[in-house]
Protein backbone atom coordinates (compact mmCIF):
# COMPACT_ATOMS: atom_id res chain seq x y z
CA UNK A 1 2.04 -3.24 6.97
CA UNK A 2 -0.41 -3.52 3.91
CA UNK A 3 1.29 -2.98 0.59
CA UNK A 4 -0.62 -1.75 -2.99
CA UNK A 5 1.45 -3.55 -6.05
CA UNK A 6 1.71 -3.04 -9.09
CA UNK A 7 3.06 -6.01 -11.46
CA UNK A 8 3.32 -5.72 -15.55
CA UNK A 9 2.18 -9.16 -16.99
CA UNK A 10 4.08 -10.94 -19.98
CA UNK A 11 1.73 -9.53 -22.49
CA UNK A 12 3.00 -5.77 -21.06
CA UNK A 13 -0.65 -5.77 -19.45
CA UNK A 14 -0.68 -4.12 -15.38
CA UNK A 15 -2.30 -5.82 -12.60
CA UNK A 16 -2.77 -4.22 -9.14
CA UNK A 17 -3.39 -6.01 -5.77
CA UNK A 18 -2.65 -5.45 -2.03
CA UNK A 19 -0.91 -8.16 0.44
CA UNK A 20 0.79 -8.24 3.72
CA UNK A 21 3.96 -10.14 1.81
CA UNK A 22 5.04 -8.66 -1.35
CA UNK A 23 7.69 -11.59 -1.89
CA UNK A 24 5.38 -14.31 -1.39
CA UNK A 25 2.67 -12.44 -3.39
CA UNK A 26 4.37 -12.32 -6.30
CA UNK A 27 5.58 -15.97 -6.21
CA UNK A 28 2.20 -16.74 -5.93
CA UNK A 29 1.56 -14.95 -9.42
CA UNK A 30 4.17 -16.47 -11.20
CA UNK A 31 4.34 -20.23 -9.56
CA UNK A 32 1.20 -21.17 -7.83
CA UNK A 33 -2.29 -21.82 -8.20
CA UNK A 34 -3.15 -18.78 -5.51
CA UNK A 35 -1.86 -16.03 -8.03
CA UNK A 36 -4.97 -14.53 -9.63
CA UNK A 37 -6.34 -16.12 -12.55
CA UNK A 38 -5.89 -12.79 -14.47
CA UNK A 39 -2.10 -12.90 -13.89
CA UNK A 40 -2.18 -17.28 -14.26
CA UNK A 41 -2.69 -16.47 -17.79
CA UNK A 42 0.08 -13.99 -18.28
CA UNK A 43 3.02 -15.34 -16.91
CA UNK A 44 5.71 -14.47 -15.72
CA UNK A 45 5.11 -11.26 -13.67
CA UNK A 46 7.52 -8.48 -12.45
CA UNK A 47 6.77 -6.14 -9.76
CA UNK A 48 6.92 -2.50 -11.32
CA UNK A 49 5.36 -0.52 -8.01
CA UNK A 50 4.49 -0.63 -4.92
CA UNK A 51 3.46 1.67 -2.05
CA UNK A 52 3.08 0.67 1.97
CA UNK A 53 0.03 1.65 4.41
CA UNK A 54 -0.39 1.27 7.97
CA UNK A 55 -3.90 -0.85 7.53
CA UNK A 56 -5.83 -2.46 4.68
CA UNK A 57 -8.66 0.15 4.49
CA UNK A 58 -6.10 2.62 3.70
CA UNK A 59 -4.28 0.27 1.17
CA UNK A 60 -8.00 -1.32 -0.12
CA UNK A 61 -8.78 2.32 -0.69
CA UNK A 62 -5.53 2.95 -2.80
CA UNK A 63 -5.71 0.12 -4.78
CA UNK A 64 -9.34 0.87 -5.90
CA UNK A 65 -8.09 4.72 -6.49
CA UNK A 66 -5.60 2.67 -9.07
CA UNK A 67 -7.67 0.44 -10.65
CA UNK A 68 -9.78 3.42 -11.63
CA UNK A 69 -6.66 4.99 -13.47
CA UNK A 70 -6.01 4.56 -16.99
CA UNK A 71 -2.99 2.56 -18.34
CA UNK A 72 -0.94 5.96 -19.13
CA UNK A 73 -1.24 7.04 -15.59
CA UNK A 74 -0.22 3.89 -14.06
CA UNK A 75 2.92 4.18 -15.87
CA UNK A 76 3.45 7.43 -14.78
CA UNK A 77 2.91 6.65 -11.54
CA UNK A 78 5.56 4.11 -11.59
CA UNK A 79 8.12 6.30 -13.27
CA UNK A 80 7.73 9.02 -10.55
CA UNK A 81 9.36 6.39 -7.91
């Protein structure tokens, strides 16, 4: 399984990445040098959303379809869990 994530930084800023390991992904943000470097700078991070797709061209595909969104609609996205 491929996940699409969704994690609000510490300066209430939204990053969104994909990953076979949500756990260890977000470990990564917040403890080691592997997390991005956008989300490096804005510790700690909390996973807000996340959706699951059988293969990474389907989950590449969503998380470019979110990065295109605006900041509203990423929060309403995550409220309509």
């Amino acid at each position: 399984m491929w996940y699409v994530y969704i994690v609000r930084c510490s300066d209430d800023s939204l990053y969104t990445g994909i990953t076979t390991d949500l756990d260890r992904r977000v470990k990564e943000h917040n403890e080691s040098p592997k997390g991005a470097k956008y989300t490096r700078a804005r510790r700690p991070v909390v996973l807000v959303h996340q959706e699951a797709y059988d293969n990474k061209s389907l989950a590449s595909k969503r998380e470019y379809q979110i990065k295109q969104l605006p900041k509203s609609s990423k929060l309403r996205l995550m409220l309509n869990e």
